[in-house]
Protein backbone atom coordinates (compact mmCIF):
# COMPACT_ATOMS: atom_id res chain seq x y z
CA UNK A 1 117.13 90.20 114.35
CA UNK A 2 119.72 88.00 113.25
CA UNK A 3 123.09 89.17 111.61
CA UNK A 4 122.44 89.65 107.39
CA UNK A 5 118.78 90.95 107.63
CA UNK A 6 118.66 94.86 108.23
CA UNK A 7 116.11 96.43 109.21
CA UNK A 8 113.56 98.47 106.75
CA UNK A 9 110.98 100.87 108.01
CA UNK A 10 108.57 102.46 105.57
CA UNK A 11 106.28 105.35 105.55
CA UNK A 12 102.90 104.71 103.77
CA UNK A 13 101.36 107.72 103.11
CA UNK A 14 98.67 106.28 101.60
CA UNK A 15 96.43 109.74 99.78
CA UNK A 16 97.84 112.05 102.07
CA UNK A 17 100.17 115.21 101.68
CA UNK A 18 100.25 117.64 98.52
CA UNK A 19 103.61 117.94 97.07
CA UNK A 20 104.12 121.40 99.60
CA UNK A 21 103.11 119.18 102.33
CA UNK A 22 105.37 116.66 100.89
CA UNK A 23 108.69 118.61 100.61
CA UNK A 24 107.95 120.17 104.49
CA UNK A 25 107.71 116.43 105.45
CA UNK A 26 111.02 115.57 103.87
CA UNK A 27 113.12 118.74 104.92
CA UNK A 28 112.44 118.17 107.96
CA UNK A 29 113.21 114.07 107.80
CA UNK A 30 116.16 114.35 105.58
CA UNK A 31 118.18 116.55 108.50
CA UNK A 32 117.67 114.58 111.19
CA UNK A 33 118.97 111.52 109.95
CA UNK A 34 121.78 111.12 111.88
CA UNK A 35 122.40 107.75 113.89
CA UNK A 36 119.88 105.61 111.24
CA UNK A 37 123.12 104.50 108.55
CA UNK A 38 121.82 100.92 109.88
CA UNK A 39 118.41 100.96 108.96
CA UNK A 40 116.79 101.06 105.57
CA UNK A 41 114.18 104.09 105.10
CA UNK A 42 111.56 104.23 102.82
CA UNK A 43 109.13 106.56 102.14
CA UNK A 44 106.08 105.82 100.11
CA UNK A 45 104.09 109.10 98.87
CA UNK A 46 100.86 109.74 96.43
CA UNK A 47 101.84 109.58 92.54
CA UNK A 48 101.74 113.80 92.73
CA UNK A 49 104.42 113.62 95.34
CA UNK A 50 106.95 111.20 93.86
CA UNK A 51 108.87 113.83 92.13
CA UNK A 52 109.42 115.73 94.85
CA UNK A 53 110.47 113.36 97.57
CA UNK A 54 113.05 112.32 94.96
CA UNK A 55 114.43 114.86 94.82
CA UNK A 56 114.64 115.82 98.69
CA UNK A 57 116.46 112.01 98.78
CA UNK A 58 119.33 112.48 96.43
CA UNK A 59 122.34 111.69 98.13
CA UNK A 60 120.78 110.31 101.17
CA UNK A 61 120.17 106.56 101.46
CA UNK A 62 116.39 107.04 101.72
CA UNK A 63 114.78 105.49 98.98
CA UNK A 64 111.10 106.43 97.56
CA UNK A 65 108.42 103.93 96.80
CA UNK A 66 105.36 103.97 95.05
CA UNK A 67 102.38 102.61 96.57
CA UNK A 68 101.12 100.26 93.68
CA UNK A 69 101.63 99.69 89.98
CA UNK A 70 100.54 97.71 86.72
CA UNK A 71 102.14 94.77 85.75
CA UNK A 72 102.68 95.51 82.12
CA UNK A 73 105.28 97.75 80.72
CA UNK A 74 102.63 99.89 78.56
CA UNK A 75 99.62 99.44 76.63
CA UNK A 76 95.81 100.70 77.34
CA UNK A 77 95.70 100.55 80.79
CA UNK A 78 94.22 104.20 81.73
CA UNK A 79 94.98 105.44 84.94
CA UNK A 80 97.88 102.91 85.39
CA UNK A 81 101.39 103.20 86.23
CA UNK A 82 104.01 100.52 85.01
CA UNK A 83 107.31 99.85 86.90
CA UNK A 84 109.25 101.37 83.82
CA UNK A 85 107.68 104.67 84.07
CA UNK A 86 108.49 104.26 88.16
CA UNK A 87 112.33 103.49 87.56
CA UNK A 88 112.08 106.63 85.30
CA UNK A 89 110.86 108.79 87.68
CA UNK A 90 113.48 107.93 90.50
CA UNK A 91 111.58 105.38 92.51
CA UNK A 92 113.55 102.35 93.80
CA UNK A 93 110.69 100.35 95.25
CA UNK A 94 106.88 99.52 95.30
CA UNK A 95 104.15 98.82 97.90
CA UNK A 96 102.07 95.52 96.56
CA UNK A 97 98.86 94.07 97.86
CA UNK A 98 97.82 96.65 100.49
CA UNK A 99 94.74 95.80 102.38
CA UNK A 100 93.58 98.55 101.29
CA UNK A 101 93.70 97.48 97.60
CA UNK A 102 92.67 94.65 98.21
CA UNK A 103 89.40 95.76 100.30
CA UNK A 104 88.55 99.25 98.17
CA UNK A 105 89.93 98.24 94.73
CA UNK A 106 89.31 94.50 93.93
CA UNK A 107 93.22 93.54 94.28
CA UNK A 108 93.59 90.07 93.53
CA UNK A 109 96.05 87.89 94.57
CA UNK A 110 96.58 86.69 90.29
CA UNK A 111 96.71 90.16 89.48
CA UNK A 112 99.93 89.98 92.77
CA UNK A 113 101.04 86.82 91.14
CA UNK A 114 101.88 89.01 88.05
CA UNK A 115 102.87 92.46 89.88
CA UNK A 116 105.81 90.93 92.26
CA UNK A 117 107.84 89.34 89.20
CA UNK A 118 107.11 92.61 87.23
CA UNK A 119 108.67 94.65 89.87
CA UNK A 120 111.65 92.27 90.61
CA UNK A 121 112.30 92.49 86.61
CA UNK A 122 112.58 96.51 86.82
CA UNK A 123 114.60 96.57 90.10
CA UNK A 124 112.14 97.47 91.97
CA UNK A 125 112.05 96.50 95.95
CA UNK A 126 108.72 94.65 95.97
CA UNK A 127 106.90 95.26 99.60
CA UNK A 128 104.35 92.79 99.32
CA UNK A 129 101.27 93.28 102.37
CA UNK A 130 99.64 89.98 103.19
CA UNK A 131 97.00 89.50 106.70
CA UNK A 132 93.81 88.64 107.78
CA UNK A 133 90.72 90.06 108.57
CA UNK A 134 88.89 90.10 111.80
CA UNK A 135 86.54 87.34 111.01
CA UNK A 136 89.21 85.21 109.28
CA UNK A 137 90.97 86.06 113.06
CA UNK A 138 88.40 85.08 115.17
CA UNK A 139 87.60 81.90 112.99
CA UNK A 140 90.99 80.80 113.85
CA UNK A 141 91.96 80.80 110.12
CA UNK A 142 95.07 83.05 110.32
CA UNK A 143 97.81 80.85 109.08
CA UNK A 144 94.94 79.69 106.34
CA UNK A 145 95.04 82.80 104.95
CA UNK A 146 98.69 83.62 105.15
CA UNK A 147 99.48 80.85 103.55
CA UNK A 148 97.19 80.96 100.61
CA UNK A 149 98.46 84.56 99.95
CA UNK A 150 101.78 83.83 99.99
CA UNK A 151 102.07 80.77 97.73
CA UNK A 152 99.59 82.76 94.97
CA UNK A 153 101.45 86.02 95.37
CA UNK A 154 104.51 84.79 95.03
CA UNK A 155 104.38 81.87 92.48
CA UNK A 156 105.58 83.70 89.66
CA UNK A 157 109.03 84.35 92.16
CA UNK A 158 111.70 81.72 91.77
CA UNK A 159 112.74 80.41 95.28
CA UNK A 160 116.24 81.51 94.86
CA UNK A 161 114.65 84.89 94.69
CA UNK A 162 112.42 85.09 97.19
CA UNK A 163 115.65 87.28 99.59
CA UNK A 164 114.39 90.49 96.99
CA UNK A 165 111.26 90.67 98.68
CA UNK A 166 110.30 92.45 101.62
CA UNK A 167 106.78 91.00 103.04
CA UNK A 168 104.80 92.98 105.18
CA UNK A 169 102.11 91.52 107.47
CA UNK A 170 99.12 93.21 108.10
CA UNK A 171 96.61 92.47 110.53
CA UNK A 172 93.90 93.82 109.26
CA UNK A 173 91.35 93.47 112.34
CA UNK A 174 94.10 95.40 114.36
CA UNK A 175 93.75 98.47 111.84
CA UNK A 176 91.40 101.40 113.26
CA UNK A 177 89.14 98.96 114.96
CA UNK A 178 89.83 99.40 118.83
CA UNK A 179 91.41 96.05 118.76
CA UNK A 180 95.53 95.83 119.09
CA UNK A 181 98.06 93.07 118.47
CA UNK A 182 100.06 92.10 121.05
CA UNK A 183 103.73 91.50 120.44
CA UNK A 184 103.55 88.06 121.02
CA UNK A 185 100.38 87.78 117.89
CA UNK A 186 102.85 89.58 115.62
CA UNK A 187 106.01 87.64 116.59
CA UNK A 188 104.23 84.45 116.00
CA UNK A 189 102.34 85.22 112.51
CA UNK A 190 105.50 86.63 110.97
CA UNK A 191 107.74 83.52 112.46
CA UNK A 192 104.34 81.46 110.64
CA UNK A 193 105.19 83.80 107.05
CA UNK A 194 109.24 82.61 107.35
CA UNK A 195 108.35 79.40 107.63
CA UNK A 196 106.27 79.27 104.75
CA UNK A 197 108.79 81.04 102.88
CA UNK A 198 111.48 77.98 104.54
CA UNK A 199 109.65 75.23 102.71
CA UNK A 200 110.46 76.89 99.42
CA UNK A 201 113.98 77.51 100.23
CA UNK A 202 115.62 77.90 103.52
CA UNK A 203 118.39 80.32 102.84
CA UNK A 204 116.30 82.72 100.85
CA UNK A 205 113.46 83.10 103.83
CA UNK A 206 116.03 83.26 106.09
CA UNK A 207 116.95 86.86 104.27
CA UNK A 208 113.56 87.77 103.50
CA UNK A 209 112.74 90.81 105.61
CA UNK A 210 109.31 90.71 107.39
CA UNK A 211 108.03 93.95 108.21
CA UNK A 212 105.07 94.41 110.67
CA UNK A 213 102.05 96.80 109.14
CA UNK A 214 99.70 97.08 112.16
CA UNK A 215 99.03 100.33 113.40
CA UNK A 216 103.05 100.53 114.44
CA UNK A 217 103.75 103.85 116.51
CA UNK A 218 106.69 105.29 118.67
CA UNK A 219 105.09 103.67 121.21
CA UNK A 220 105.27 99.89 120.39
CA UNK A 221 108.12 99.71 117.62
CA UNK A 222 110.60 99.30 119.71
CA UNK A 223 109.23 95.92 121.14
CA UNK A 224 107.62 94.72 118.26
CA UNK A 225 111.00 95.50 116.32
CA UNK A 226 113.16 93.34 118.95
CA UNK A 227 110.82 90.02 117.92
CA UNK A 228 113.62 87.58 116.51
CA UNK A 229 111.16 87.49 113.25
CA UNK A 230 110.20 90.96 113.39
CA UNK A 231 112.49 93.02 110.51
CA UNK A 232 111.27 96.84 110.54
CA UNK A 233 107.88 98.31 109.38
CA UNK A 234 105.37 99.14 107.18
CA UNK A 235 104.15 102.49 109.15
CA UNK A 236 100.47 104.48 108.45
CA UNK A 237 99.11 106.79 110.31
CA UNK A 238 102.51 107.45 112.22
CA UNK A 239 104.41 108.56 109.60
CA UNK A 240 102.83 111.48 108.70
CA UNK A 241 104.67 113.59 111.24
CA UNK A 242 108.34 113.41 110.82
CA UNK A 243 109.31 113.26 114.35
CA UNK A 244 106.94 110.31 114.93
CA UNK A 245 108.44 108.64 111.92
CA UNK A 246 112.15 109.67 112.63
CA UNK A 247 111.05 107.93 115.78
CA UNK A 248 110.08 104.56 114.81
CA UNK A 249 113.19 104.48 112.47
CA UNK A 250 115.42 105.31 115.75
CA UNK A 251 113.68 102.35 117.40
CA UNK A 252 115.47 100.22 114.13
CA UNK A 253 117.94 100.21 115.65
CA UNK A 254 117.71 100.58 119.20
């Protein structure tokens, strides 16, 4: 990883862990974080948990995301959270785009073209997920994709700006469907994203950090995280259990 972009790993959650669950997770990751002053740690809980890991953070250099949000301030939106009301409640950054809100929940990328300026306006860390599916894989239609996503999700984003957002790719045939991504198919989609980002403005995609959001474990996150493109990652299933997660982060910045 060259000099200027740190590494960022993130814990996603996703609808897992009551707030009990929530502050075990976080006693337990907030001592042991010894050795990880160069990495950037994120943790991204449920709505009802928010609060909570807040709290457990002050004083620490973890920060707490949310895992979507609106792009208006207020108005009648039910069942909506706007980035105000996140700043309010302690968060400091914002998971945008997920595959999973994309697949379950109709996320569009106009509705992303909106939802990355909003957050950048409110101070939030956007962590915008962009990848492909398994079909749009094995049609060979990879960078297609990536590239359409990116240049709708982030045309509301000045170039200048585009070093204030963290990209995450996901490979979405890679996710809980027996297939895997090497380290080489990650290396070269994420060198793919920076370039992209480069024909906008060189020195900002030079800064942007790219995170990798497949399936990463103890296992692998050391190699994938070495990749010259490579920046951290956006970590599922594996960072549920603090040691796995305190893991991964240790492999930041091995």
């Amino acid at each position: 990883m060259p000099d200027g972009r740190r590494p960022l790993v993130a814990a996603n959650w996703k609808m897992n862990k009551t707030t009990a669950e929530a502050a075990d997770f976080m006693e337990r990751f907030v001592g042991s974080l010894g050795g990880l002053e160069d990495v950037d740690l994120v943790v991204c809980p449920p709505y009802t948990a928010l609060a909570t890991a807040v709290e457990w953070v002050a004083r620490t250099p973890v920060r707490i995301a949310a895992q979507n949000m609106h792009f208006e301030e207020s108005g009648a939106f039910t069942g909506e959270v706007s980035p105000s009301m996140l700043r309010d409640a302690g968060v400091e950054a914002v998971i945008l785009g997920h595959s999973e809100r994309r697949q379950h929940f109709g996320e569009t990328d106009e509705a992303l073209a909106r939802k990355v300026p909003s957050a950048l306006r409110a101070g939030l860390l956007p962590i915008l997920c962009v990848g492909e599916s398994e079909g749009q894989r094995d049609a060979g239609e990879t960078e297609d994709v990536l590239a359409a996503q990116l240049d709708a999700d982030l045309a509301g984003v000045e170039a200048a700006d585009l070093g204030g957002v963290v990209v995450a790719y996901e490979p979405i045939w890679a996710i809980g469907t027996g297939r895997t991504a090497t380290t080489e198919q990650a290396q070269q989609a994420i060198a793919f994203i920076r370039s992209r980002l480069a024909a906008r403005d060189d020195e900002a995609a030079a800064a942007v950090r790219i995170l990798y959001g497949g399936s990463m474990k103890p296992g692998n996150a050391a190699e994938l995280i070495a990749q010259p493109d490579v920046d951290g990652g956006l970590v599922g299933g594996a960072s549920l259990d603090p040691d796995d997660f305190l893991a991964i982060c240790r492999a930041g910045v091995a």
